[in-house]
N, C-alpha and C. Protein backbone atom coordinates (compact mmCIF):
# COMPACT_ATOMS: atom_id res chain seq x y z
N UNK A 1 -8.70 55.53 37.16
CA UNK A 1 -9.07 54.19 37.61
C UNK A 1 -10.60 54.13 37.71
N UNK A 2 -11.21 53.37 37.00
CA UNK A 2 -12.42 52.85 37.02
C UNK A 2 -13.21 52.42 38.35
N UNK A 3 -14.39 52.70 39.12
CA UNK A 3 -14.99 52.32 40.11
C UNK A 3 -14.60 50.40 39.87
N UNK A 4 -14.24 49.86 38.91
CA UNK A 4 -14.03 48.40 39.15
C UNK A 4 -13.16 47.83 39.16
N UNK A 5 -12.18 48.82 38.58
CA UNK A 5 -10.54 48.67 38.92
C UNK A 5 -10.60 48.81 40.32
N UNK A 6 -11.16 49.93 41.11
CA UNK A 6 -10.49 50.48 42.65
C UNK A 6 -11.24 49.34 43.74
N UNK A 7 -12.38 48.64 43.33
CA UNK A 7 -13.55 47.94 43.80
C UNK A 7 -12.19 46.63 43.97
N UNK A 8 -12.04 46.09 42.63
CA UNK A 8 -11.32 44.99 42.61
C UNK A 8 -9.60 45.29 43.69
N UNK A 9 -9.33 46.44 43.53
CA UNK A 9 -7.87 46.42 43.89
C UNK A 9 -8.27 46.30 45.70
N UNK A 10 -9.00 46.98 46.26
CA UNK A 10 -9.88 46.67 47.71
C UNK A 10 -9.81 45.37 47.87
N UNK A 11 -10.66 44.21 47.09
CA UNK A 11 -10.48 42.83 47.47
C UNK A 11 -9.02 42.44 47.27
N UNK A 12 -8.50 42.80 46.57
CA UNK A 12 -7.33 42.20 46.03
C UNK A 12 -6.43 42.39 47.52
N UNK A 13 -6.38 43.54 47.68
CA UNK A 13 -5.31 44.06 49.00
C UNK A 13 -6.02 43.86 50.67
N UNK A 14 -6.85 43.19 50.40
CA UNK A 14 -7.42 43.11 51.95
C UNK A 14 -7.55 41.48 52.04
N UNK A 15 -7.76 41.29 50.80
CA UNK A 15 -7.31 39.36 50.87
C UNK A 15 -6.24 38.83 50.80
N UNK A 16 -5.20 39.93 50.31
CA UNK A 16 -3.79 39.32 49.86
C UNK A 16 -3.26 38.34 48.99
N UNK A 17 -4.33 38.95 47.77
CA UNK A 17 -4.65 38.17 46.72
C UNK A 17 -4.45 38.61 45.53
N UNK A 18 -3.13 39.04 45.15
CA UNK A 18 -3.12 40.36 44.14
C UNK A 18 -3.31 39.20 42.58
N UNK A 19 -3.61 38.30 42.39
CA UNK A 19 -4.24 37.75 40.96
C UNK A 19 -5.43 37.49 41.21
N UNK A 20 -6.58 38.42 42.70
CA UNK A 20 -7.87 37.55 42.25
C UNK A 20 -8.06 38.14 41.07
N UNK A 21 -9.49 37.63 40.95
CA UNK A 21 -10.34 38.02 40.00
C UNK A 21 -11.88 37.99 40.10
N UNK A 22 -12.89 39.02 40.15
CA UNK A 22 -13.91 39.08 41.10
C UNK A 22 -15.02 38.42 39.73
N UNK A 23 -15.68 37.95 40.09
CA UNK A 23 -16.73 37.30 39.87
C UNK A 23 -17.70 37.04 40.33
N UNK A 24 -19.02 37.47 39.77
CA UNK A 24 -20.20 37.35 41.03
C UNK A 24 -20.45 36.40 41.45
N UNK A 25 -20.01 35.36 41.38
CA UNK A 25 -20.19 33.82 42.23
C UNK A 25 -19.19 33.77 43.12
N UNK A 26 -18.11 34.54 42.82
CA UNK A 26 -17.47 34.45 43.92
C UNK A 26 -17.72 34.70 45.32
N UNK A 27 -17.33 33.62 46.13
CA UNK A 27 -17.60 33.64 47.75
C UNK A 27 -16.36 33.59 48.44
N UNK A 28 -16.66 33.86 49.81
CA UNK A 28 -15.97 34.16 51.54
C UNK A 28 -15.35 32.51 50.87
N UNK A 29 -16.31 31.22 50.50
CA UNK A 29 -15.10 29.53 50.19
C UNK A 29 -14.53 29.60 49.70
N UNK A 30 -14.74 30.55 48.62
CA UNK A 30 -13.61 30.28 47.40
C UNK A 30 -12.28 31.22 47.68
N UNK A 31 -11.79 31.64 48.51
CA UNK A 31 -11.11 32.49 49.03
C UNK A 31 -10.46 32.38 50.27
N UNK A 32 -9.00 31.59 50.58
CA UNK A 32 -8.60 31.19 51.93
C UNK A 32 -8.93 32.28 53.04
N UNK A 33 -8.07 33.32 52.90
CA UNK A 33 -8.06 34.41 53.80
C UNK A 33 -9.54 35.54 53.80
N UNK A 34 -10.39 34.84 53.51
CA UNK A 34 -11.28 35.64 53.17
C UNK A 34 -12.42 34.94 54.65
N UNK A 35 -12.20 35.53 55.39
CA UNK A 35 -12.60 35.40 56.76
C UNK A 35 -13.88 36.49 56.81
N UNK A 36 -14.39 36.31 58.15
CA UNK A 36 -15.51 37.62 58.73
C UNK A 36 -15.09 39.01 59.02
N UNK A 37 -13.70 38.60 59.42
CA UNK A 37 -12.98 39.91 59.49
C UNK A 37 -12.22 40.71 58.54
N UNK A 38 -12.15 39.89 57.33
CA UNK A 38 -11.63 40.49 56.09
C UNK A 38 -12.80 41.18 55.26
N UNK A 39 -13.64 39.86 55.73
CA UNK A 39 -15.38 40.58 55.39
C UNK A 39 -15.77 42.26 55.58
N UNK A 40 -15.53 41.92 56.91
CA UNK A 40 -15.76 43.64 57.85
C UNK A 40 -15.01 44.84 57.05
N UNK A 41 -13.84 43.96 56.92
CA UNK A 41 -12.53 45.14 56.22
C UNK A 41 -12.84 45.53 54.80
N UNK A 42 -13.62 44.23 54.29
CA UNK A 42 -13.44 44.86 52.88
C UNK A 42 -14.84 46.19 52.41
N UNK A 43 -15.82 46.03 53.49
CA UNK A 43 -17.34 46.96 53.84
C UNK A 43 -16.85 48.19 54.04
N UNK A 44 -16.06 48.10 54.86
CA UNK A 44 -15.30 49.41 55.30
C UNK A 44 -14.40 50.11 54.33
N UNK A 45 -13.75 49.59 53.81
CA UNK A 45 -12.78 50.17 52.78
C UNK A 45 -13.59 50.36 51.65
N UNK A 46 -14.75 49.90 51.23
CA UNK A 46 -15.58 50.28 50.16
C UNK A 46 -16.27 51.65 50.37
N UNK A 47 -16.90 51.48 51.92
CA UNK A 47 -17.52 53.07 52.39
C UNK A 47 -16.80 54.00 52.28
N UNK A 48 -14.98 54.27 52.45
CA UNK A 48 -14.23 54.84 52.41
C UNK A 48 -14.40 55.67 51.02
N UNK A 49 -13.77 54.31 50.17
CA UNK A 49 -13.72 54.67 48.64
C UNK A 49 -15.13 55.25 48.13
N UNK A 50 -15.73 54.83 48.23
CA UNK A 50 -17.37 55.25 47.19
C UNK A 50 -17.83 56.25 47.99
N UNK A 51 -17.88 56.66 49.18
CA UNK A 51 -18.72 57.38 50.01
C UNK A 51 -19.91 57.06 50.36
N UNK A 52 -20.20 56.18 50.92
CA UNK A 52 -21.57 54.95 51.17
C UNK A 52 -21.34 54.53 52.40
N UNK A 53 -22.68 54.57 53.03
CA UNK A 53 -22.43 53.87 54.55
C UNK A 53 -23.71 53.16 54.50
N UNK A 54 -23.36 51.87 54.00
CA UNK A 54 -24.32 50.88 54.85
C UNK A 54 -24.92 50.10 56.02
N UNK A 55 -26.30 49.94 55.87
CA UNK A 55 -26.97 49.58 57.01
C UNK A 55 -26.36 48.47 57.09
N UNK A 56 -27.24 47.21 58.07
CA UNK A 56 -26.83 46.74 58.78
C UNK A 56 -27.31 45.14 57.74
N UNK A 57 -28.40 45.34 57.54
CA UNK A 57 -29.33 44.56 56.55
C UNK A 57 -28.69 44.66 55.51
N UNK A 58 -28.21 45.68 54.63
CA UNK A 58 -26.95 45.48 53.40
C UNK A 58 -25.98 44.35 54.06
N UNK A 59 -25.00 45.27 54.93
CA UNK A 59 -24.36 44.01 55.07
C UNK A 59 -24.21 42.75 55.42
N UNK A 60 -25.54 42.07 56.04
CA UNK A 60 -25.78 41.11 56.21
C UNK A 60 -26.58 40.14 54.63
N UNK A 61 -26.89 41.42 53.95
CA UNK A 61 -27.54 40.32 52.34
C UNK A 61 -26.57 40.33 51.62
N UNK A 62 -25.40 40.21 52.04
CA UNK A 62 -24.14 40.10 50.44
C UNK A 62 -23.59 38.69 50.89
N UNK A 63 -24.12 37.87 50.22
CA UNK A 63 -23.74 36.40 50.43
C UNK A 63 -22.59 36.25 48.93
N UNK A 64 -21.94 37.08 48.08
CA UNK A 64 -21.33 36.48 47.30
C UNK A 64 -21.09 38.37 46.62
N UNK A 65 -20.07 38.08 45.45
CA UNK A 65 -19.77 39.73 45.36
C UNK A 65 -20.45 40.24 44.11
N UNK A 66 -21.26 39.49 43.73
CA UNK A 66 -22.66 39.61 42.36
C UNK A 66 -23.64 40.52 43.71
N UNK A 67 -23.75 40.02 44.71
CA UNK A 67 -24.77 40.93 45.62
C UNK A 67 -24.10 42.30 46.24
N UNK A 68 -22.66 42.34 46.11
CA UNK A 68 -22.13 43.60 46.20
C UNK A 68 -22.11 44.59 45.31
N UNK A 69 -22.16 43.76 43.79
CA UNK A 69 -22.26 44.85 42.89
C UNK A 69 -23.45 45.01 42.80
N UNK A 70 -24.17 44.00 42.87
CA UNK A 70 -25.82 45.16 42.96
C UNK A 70 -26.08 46.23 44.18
N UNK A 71 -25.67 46.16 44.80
CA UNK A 71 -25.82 46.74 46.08
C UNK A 71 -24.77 47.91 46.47
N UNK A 72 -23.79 47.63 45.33
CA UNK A 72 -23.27 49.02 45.32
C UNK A 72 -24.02 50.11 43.92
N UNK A 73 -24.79 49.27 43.22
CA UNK A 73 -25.66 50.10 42.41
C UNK A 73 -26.36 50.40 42.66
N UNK A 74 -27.33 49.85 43.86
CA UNK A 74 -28.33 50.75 44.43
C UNK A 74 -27.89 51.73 45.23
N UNK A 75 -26.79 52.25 45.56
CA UNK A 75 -26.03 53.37 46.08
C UNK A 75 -25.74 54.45 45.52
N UNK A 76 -26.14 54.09 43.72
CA UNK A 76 -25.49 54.64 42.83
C UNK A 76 -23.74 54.73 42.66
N UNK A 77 -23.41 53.84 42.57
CA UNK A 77 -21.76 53.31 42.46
C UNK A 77 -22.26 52.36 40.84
N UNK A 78 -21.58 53.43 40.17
CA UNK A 78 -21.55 52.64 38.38
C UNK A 78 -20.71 51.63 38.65
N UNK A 79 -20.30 50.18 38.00
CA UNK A 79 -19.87 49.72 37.86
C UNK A 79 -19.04 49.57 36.57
């Protein structure tokens, strides 16, 4: 499984959304269940998977999931 297969299957199972489909425009609106606390969940389950622990300032600059994949590349997480 590809870092964007396991990336995507994370949103998929913490939104309860098993046909999303991630897109860097995609946002927290475009997404019912996609709350602050699904937010939290999905940060966490990424640190899990990749081995990355972000600051505080990461997670406050990911306004959409185009700023997650950059930001998991500056971690060095290939996409």
């Amino acid at each position: 499984m590809s870092n964007m297969e396991k990336l995507v299957a994370i949103y998929r199972e913490v939104l309860k959304k098993p046909d999303l489909e991630l897109k860097p425009e995609l946002t927290a609106r475009d997404v019912d269940n996609w709350d602050s606390l699904a937010h939290v969940q999905i940060i966490v389950e990424v640190e899990k998977k990749f081995g990355v622990e972000f600051d505080l300032d990461d997670f406050l600059a990911i306004r959409n999931v185009g700023d997650f994949f950059k930001l998991l590349q500056r971690y060095g997480v290939e996409l």
